[in-house]
C-alpha atoms as a PDB file:
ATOM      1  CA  UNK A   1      17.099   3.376  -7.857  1.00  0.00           C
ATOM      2  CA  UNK A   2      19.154   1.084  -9.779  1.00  0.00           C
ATOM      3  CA  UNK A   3      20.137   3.767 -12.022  1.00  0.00           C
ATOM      4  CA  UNK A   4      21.696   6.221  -9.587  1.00  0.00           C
ATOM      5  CA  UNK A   5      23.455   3.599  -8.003  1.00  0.00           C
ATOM      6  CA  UNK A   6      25.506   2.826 -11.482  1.00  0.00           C
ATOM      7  CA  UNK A   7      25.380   6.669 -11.745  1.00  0.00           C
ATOM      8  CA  UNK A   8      27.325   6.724  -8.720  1.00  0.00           C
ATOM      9  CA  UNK A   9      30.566   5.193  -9.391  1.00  0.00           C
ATOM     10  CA  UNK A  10      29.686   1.236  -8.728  1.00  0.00           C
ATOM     11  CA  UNK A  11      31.018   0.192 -11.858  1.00  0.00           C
ATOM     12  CA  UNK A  12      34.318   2.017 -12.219  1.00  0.00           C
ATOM     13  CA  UNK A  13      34.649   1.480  -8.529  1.00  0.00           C
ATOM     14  CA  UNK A  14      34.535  -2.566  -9.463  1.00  0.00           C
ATOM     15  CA  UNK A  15      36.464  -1.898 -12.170  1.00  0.00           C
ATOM     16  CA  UNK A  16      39.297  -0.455 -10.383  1.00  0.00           C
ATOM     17  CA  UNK A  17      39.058  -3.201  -7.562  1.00  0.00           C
ATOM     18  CA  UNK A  18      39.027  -6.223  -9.447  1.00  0.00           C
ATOM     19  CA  UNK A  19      40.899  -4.958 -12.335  1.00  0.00           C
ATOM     20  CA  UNK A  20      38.246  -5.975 -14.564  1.00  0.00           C
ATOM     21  CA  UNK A  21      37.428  -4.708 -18.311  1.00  0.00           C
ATOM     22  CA  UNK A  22      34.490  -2.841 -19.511  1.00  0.00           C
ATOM     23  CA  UNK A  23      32.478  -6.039 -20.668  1.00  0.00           C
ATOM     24  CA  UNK A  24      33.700  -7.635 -17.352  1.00  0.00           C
ATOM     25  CA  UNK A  25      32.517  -4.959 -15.045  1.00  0.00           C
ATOM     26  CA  UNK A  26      28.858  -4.688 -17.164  1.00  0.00           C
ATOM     27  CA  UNK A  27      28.506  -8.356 -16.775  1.00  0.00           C
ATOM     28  CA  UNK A  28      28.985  -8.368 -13.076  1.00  0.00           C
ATOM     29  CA  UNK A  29      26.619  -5.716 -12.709  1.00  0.00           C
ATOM     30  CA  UNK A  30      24.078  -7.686 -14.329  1.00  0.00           C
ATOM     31  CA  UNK A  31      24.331 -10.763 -12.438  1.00  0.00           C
ATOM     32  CA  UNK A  32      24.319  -8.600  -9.406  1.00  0.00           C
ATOM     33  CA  UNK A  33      21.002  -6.946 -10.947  1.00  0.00           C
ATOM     34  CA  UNK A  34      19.738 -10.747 -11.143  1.00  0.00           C
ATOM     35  CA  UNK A  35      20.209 -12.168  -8.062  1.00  0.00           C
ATOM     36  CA  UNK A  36      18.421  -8.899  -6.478  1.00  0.00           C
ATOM     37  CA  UNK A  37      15.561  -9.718  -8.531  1.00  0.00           C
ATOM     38  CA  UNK A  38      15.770 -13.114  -8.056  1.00  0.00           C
ATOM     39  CA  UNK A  39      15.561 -12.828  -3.838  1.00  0.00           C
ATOM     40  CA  UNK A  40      12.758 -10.358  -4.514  1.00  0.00           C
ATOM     41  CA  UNK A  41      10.510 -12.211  -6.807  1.00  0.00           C
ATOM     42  CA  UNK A  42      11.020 -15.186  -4.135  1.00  0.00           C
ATOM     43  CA  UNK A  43       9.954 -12.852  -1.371  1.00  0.00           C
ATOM     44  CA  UNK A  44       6.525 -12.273  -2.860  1.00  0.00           C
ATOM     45  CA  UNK A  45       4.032 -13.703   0.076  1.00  0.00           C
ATOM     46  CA  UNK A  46       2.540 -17.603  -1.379  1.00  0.00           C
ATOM     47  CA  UNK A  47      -0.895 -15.997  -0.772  1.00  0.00           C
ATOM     48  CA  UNK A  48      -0.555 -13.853  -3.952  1.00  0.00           C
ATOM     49  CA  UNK A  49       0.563 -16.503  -6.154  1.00  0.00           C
ATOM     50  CA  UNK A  50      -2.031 -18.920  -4.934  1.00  0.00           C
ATOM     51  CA  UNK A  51      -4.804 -16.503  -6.186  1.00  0.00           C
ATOM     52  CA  UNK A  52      -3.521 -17.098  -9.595  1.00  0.00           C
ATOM     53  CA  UNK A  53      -4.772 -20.845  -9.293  1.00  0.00           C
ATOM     54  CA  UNK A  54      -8.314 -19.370  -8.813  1.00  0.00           C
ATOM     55  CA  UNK A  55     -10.897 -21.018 -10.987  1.00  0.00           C
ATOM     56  CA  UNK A  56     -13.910 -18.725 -11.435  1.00  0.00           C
ATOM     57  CA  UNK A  57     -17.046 -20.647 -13.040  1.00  0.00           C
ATOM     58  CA  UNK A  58     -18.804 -20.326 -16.125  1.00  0.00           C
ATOM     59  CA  UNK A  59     -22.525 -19.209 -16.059  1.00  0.00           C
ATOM     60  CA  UNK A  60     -23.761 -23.103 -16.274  1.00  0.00           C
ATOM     61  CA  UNK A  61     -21.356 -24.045 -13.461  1.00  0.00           C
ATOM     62  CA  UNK A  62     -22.143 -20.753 -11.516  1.00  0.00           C
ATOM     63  CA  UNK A  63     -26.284 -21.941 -11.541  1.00  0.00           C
ATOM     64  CA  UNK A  64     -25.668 -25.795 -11.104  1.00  0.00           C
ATOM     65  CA  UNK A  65     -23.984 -24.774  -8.046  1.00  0.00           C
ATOM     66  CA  UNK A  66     -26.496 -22.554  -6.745  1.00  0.00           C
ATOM     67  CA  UNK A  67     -29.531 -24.704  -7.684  1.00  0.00           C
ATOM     68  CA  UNK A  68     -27.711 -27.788  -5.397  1.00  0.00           C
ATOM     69  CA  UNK A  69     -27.003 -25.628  -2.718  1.00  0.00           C
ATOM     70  CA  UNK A  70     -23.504 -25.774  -2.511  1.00  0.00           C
ATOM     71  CA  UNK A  71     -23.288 -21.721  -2.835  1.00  0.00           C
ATOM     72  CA  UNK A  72     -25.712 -18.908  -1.379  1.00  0.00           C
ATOM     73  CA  UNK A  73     -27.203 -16.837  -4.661  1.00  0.00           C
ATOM     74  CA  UNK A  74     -25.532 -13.434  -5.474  1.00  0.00           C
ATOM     75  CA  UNK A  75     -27.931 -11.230  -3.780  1.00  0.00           C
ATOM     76  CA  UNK A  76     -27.260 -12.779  -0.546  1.00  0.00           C
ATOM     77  CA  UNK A  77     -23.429 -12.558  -0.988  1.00  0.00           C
ATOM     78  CA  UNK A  78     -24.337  -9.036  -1.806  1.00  0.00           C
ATOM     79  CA  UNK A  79     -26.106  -8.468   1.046  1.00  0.00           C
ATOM     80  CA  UNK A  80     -23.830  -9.136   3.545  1.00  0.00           C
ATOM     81  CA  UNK A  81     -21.792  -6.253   3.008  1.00  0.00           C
ATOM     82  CA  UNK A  82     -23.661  -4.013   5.742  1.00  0.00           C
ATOM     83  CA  UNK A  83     -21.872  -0.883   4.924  1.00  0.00           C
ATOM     84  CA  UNK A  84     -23.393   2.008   3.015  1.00  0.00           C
ATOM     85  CA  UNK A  85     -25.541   0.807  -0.227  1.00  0.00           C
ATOM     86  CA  UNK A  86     -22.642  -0.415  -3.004  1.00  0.00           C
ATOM     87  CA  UNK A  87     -23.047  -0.168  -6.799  1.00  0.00           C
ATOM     88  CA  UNK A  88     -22.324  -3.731  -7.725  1.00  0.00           C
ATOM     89  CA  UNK A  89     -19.484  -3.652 -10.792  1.00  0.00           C
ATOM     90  CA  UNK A  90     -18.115  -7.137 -11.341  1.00  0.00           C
ATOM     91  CA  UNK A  91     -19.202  -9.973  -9.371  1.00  0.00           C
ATOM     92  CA  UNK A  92     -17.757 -13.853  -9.873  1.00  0.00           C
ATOM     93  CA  UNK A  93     -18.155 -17.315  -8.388  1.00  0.00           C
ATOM     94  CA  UNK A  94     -14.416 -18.688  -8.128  1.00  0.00           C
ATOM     95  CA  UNK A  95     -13.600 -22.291  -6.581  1.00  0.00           C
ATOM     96  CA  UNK A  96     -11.117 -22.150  -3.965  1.00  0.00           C
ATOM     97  CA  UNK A  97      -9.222 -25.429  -2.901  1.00  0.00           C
ATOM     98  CA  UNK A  98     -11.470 -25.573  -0.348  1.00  0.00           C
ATOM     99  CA  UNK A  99     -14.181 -23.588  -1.062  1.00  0.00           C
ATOM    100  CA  UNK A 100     -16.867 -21.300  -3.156  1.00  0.00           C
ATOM    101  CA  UNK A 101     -16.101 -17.811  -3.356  1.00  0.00           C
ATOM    102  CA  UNK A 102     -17.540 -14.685  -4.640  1.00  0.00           C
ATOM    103  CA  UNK A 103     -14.957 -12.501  -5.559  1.00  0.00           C
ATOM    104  CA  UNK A 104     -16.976  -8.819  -5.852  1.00  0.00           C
ATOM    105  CA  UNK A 105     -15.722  -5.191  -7.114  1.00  0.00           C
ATOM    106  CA  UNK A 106     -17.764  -2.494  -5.844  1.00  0.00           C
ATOM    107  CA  UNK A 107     -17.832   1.496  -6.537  1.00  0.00           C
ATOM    108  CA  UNK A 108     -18.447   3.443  -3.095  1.00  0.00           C
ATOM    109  CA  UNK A 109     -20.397   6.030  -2.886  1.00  0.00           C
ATOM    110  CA  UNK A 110     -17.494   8.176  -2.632  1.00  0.00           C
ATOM    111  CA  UNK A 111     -16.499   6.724  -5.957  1.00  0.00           C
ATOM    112  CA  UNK A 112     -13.754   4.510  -4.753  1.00  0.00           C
ATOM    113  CA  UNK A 113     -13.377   1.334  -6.272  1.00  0.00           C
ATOM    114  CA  UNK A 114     -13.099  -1.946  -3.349  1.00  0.00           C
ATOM    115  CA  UNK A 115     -12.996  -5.281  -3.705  1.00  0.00           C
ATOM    116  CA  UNK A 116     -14.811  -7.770  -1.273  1.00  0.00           C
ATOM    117  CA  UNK A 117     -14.310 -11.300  -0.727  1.00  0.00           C
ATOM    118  CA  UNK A 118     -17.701 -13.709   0.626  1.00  0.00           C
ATOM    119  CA  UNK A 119     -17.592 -17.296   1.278  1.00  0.00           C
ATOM    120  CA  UNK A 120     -20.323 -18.726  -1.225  1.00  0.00           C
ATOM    121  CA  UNK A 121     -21.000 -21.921   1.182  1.00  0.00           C
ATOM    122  CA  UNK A 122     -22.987 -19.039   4.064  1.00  0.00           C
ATOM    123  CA  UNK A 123     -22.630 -15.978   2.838  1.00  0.00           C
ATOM    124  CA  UNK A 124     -19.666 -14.502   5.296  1.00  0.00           C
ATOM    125  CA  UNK A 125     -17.731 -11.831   4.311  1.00  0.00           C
ATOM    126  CA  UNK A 126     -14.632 -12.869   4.968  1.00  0.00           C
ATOM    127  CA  UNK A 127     -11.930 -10.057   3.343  1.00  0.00           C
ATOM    128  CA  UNK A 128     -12.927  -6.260   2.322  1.00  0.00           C
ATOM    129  CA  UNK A 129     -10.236  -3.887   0.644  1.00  0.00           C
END
């Protein structure tokens, strides 16, 4: 998109206007090019980037919290997605700021991959996509 709009003139059309050189012109374009990137990177909903802060747990921390019952075991999590039988691909326990997840990646039986969220503490499903 960016490149037809340069393909259609902007340049020499700023150019002209300001009575800018060559360098001039390319350098305005590419601030212009920043700050649009800049006021769409800031767009991006704070939901996304606070999945990056995600810790998932290792395989020690994953069965200390299970054996002091502070998350439901796998198999329940699993469980609780009532839909048509799921083939299981990934599964991890991920701490939350203020709670236990299991973050889970299925294969349909259409062979779609989805991705399903359940609250470790009970076992709720509480996001499917």
């Amino acid at each position: 998109m960016f490149r037809s709009f340069l393909k259609s003139g902007f340049k020499t059309r700023l150019q002209t206007a300001l009575a800018l050189p060559t360098v001039a012109a390319n350098l305005a374009v590419s601030i212009l090019a920043v700050s649009i990137a800049a006021v769409l990177i800031s767009a991006v909903p704070r939901t996304t980037m606070a999945a990056e802060t995600l810790h998932c747990l290792a395989g020690d921390e994953q069965r200390t919290a299970i054996a002091n019952n502070k998350a439901v075991p796998l198999a329940t999590a699993i469980h609780a997605l009532h839909r048509a039988p799921k083939d299981v691909i990934k599964a991890q326990l991920c701490q939350e700021p203020e709670r236990l997840i299991y973050k889970l990646t299925l294969l349909g039986r259409d062979g779609k991959v989805k991705r399903a969220t359940v609250d470790a503490t009970n076992g709720a499903v509480v996001g499917e996509r």
